[in-house]
Protein backbone atom coordinates (compact mmCIF):
# COMPACT_ATOMS: atom_id res chain seq x y z
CA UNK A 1 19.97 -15.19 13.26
CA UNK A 2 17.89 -13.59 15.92
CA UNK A 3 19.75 -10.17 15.41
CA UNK A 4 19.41 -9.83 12.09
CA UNK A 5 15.72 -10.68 11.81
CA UNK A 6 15.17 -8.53 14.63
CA UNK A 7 16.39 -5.77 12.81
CA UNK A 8 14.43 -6.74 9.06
CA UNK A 9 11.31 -6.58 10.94
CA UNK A 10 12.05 -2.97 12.32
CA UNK A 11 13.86 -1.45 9.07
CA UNK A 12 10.56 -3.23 7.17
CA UNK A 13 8.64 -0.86 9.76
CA UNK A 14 10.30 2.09 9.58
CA UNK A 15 10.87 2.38 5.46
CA UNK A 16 6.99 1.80 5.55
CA UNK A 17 6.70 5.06 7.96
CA UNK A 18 9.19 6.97 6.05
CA UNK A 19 7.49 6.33 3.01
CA UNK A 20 4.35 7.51 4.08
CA UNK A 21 6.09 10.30 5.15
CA UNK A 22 7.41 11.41 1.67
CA UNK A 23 4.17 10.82 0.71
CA UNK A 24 2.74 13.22 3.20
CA UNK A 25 5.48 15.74 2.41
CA UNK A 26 4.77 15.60 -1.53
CA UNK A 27 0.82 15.95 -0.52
CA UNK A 28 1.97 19.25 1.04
CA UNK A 29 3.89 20.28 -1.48
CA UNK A 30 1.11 20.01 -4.33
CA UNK A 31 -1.12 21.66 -1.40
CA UNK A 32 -3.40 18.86 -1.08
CA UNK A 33 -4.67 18.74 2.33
CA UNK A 34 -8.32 16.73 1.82
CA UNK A 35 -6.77 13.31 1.79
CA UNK A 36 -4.15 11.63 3.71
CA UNK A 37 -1.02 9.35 2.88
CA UNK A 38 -2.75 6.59 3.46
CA UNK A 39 -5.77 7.47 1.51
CA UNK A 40 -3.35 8.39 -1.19
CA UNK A 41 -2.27 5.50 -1.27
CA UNK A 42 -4.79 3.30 -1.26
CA UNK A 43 -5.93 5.53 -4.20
CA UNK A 44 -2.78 4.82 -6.18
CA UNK A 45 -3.25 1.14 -5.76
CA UNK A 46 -6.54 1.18 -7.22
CA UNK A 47 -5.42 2.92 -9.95
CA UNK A 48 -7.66 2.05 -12.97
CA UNK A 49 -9.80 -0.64 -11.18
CA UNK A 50 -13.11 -0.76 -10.23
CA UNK A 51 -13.42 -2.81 -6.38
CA UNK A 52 -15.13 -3.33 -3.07
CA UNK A 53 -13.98 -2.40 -0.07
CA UNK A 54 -13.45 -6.44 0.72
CA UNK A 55 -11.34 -6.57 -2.26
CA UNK A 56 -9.29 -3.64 -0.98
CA UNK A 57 -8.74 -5.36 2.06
CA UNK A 58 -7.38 -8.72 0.61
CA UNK A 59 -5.34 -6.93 -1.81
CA UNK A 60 -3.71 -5.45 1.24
CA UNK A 61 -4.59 -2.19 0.14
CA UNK A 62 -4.79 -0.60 3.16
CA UNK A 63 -2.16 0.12 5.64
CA UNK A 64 -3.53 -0.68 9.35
CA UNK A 65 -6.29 1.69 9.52
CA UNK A 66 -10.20 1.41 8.86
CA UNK A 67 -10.53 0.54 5.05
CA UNK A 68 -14.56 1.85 5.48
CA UNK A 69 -13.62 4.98 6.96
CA UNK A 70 -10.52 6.22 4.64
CA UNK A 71 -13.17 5.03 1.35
CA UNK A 72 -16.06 7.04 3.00
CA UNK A 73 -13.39 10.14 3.35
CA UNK A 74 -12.53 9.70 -0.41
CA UNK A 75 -15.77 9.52 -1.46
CA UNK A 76 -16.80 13.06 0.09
CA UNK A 77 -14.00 15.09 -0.62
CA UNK A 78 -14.26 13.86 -4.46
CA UNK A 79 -11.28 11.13 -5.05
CA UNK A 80 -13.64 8.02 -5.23
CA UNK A 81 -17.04 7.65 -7.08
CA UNK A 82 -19.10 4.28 -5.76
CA UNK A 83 -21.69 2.42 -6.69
CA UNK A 84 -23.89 -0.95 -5.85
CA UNK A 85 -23.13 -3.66 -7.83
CA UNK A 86 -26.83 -4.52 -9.66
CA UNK A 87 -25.78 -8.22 -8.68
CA UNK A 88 -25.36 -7.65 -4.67
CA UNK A 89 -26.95 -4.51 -3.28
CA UNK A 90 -25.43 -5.51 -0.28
CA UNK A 91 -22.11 -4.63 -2.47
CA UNK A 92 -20.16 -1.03 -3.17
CA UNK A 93 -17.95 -1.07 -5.71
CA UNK A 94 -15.10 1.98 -5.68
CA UNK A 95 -13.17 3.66 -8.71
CA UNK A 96 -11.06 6.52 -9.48
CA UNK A 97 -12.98 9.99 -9.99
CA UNK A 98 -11.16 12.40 -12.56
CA UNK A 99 -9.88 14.04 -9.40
CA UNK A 100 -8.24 11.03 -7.95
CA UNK A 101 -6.78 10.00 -11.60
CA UNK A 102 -5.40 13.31 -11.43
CA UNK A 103 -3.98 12.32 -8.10
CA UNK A 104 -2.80 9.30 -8.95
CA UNK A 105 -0.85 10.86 -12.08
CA UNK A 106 1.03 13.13 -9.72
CA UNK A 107 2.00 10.25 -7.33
CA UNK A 108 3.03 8.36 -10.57
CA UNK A 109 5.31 11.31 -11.54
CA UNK A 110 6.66 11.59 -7.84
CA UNK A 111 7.23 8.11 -8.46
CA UNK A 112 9.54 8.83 -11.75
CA UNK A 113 11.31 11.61 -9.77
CA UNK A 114 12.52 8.68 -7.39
CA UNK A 115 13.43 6.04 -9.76
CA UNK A 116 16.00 8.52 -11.30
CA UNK A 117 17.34 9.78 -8.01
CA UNK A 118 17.72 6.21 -7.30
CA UNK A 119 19.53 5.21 -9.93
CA UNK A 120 21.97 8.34 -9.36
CA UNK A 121 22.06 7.39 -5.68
CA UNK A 122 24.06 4.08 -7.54
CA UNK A 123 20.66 1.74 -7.01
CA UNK A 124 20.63 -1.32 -9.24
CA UNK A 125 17.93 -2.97 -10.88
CA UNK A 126 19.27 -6.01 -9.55
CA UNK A 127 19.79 -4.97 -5.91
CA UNK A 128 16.02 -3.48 -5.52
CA UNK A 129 15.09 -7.26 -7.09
CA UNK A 130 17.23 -9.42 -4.28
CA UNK A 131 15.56 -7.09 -1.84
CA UNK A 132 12.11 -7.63 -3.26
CA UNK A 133 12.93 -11.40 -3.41
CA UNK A 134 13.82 -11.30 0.36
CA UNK A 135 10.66 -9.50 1.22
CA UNK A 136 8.59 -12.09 -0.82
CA UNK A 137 10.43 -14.77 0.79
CA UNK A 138 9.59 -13.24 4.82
CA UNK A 139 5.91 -12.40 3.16
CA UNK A 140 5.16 -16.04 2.72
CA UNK A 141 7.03 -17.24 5.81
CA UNK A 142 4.82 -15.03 7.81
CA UNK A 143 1.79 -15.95 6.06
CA UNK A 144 2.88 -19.70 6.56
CA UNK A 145 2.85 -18.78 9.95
CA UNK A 146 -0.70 -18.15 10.24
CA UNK A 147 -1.55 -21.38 9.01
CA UNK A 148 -0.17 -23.90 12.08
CA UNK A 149 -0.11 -26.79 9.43
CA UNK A 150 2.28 -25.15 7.40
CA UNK A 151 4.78 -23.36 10.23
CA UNK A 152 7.21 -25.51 11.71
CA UNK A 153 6.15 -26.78 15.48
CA UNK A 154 8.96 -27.69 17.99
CA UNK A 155 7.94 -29.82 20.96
CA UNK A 156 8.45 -29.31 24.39
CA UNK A 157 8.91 -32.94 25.57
């Protein structure tokens, strides 16, 4: 067993980095060079909702960089508008500009390019759900892991 989840936690690295690669490369390719993958991504995940920066964070929004910084780079090169919320000044709460909708529409079509090249690649609906299932599965061990009450101890006596 230690081979094999060896390897799932390097593939699960690497298809993250490739990803974010074909991201870059279609961010090229429109000729957008003010935002970054990971911006761009974080952008598409907001999609039509309105957040803060904390809820960005627990929604796992962000991809191990500095969810302040890539929001402040959004907001000045025109991809996020922000405001305070009149309940917590202490509070910013992010959305979509027209310029990041517009964005986000061209991931989403990127997105439709890939769904049919997967299915002529001879991808299943099915297969991309076991996978999903098995991700979910190492997702919650993981998290389970974090919390010591719920991750199996051994004893060394």
């Amino acid at each position: 067993m230690r081979k094999p989840y060896y390897e799932s936690i390097l593939l699960i690295e690497r298809l993250h980095r490739h990803f974010l690669e074909v991201l870059k490369t279609e961010l090229d390719r429109l000729g957008i060079q003010d935002i970054n993958n990971v911006q761009s991504l974080i952008l598409y995940n907001i999609g039509e909702d309105e957040m803060t920066v904390g809820e960005l964070t627990a929604r796992g929004y962000y991809l191990g960089s500095n969810v302040s910084y890539n929001v402040k780079k959004m907001v000045e090169n025109g991809y996020l508008g922000q405001e305070r919320s009149p309940h917590d000044r202490r509070s910013v709460r992010v959305r979509l500009s027209e310029k990041g909708l517009d964005l986000r529409e061209k991931i989403s079509v990127m997105f439709e390019r890939h769904l049919a090249a997967l299915e002529k690649a001879g991808f299943s609906d099915e297969e991309l759900t076991k996978a999903n299932e098995t991700l979910r599965k190492l997702e919650r061990f993981w998290s389970a892991s974090l919390d010591y009450s719920g991750f199996p101890m051994t004893s060394a006596a």
